[in-house]
Protein backbone atom coordinates (compact mmCIF):
# COMPACT_ATOMS: atom_id res chain seq x y z
CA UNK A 1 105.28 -1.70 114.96
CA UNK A 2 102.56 0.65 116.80
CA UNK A 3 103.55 3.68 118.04
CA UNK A 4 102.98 2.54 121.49
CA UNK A 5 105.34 -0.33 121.95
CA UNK A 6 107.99 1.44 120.23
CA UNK A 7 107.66 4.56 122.75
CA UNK A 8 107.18 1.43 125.59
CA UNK A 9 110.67 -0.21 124.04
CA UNK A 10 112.13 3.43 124.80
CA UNK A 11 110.65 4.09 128.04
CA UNK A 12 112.53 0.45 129.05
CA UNK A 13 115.83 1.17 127.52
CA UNK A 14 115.66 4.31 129.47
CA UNK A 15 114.97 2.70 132.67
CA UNK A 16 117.99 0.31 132.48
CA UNK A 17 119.86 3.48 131.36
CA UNK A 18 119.18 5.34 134.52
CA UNK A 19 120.00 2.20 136.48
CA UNK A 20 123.03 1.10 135.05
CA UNK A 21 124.19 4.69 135.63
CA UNK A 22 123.14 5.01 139.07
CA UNK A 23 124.80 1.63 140.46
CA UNK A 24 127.88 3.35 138.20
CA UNK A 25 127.84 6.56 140.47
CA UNK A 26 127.22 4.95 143.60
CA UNK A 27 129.11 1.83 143.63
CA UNK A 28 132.16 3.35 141.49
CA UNK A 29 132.37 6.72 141.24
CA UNK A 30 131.96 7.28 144.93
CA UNK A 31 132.78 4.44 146.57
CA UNK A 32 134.96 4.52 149.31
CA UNK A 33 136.37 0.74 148.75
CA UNK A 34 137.01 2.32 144.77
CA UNK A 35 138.62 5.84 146.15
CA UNK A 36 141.08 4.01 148.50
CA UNK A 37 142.09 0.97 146.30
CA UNK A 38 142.66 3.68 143.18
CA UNK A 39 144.65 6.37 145.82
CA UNK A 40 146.99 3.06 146.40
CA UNK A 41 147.37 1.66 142.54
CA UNK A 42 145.78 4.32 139.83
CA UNK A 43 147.10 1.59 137.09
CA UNK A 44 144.79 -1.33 137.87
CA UNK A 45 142.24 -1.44 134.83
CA UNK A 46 138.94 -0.41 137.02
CA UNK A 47 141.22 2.78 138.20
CA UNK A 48 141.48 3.50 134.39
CA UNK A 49 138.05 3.07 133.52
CA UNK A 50 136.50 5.32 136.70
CA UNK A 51 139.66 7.65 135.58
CA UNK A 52 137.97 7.99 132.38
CA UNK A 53 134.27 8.19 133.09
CA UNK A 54 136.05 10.92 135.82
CA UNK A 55 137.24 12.30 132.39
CA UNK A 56 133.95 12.15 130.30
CA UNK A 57 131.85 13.80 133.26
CA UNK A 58 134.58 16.99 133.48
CA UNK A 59 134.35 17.26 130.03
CA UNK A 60 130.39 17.26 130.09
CA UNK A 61 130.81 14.67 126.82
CA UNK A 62 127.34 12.84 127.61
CA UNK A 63 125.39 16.30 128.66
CA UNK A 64 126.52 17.82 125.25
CA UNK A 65 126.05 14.84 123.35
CA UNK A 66 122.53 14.27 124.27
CA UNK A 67 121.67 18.40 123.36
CA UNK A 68 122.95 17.78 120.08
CA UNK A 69 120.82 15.04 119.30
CA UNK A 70 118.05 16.17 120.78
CA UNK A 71 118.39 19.82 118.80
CA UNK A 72 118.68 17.65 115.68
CA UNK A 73 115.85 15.35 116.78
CA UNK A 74 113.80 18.70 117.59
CA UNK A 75 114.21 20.02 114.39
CA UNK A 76 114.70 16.77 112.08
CA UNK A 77 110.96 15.88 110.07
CA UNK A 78 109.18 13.02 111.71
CA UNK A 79 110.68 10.00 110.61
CA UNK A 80 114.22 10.95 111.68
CA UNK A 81 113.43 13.45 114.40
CA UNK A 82 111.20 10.57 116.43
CA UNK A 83 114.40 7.96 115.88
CA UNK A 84 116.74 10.54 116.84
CA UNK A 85 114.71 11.43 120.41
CA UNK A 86 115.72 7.96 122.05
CA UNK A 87 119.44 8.49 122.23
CA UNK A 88 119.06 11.74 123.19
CA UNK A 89 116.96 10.44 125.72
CA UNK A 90 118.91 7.41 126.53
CA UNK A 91 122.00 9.95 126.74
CA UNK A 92 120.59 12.39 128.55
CA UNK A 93 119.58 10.22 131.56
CA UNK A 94 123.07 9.31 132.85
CA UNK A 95 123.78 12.61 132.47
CA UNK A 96 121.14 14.04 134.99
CA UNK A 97 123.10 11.04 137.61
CA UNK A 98 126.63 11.59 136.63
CA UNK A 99 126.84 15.46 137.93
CA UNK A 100 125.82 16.75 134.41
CA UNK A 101 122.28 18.08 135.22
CA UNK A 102 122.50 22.08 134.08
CA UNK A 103 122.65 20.76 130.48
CA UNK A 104 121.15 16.87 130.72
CA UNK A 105 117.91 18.63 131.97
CA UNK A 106 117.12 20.00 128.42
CA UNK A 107 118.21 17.20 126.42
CA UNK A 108 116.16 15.34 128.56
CA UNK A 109 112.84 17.71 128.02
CA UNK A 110 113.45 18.47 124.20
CA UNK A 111 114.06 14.62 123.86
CA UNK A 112 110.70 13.42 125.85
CA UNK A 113 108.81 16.83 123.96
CA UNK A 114 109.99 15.00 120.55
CA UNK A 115 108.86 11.77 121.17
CA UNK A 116 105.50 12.69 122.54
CA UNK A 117 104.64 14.71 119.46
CA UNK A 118 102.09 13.60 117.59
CA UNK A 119 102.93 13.32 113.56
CA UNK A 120 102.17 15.56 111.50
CA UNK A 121 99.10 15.06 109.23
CA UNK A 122 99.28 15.40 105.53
């Protein structure tokens, strides 16, 4: 595959990434219909699944996720470093949205700096 329709296959999978975790901050995670309904009945299943993306945001498990693969993708030889950059990046976008940004900012950069690299001649 060229290297431009891979990094265009990326750049897609990143956009639906940063949409599906927008409409998941702003139509679930502060919601007022959401807040209310889960203040009434916490054990309904969508109360347990915003209780644990509530859970996975305190914990910053997507932020730090993302800056350990896109370290590894940083330092990783071409082959491996360039596959690694796309779930770093893919990672590190709903992690700017969901409250995250202080460490989703670098994973972001190092990931975009990775996959914009140009490979190294031999």
């Amino acid at each position: 595959m060229p290297r431009y329709l891979s990094l265009i296959l990326v750049l897609i999978v990143a956009a639906l990434s940063l949409l599906a975790s927008l409409v998941l901050r702003y139509q679930v995670m502060e919601n007022e219909v959401w807040v209310g309904l889960c203040v009434t009945d916490p054990t309904q299943l969508g109360c347990e699944v915003r209780a644990l993306f509530g859970w996975l945001i305190h914990f910053r498990v997507l932020s730090l996720g993302a800056l350990g693969i896109a370290l590894m993708a940083f330092v990783l030889p071409d082959p491996w470093g360039r596959r690694l950059a796309g779930p770093a990046l893919i990672l590190g976008l709903p992690a700017l949205v969901l409250y995250s940004a202080s460490l989703g900012v670098f994973a972001v950069v190092l990931a975009l700096l990775r996959l914009v690299r140009a490979p190294k001649a031999i």
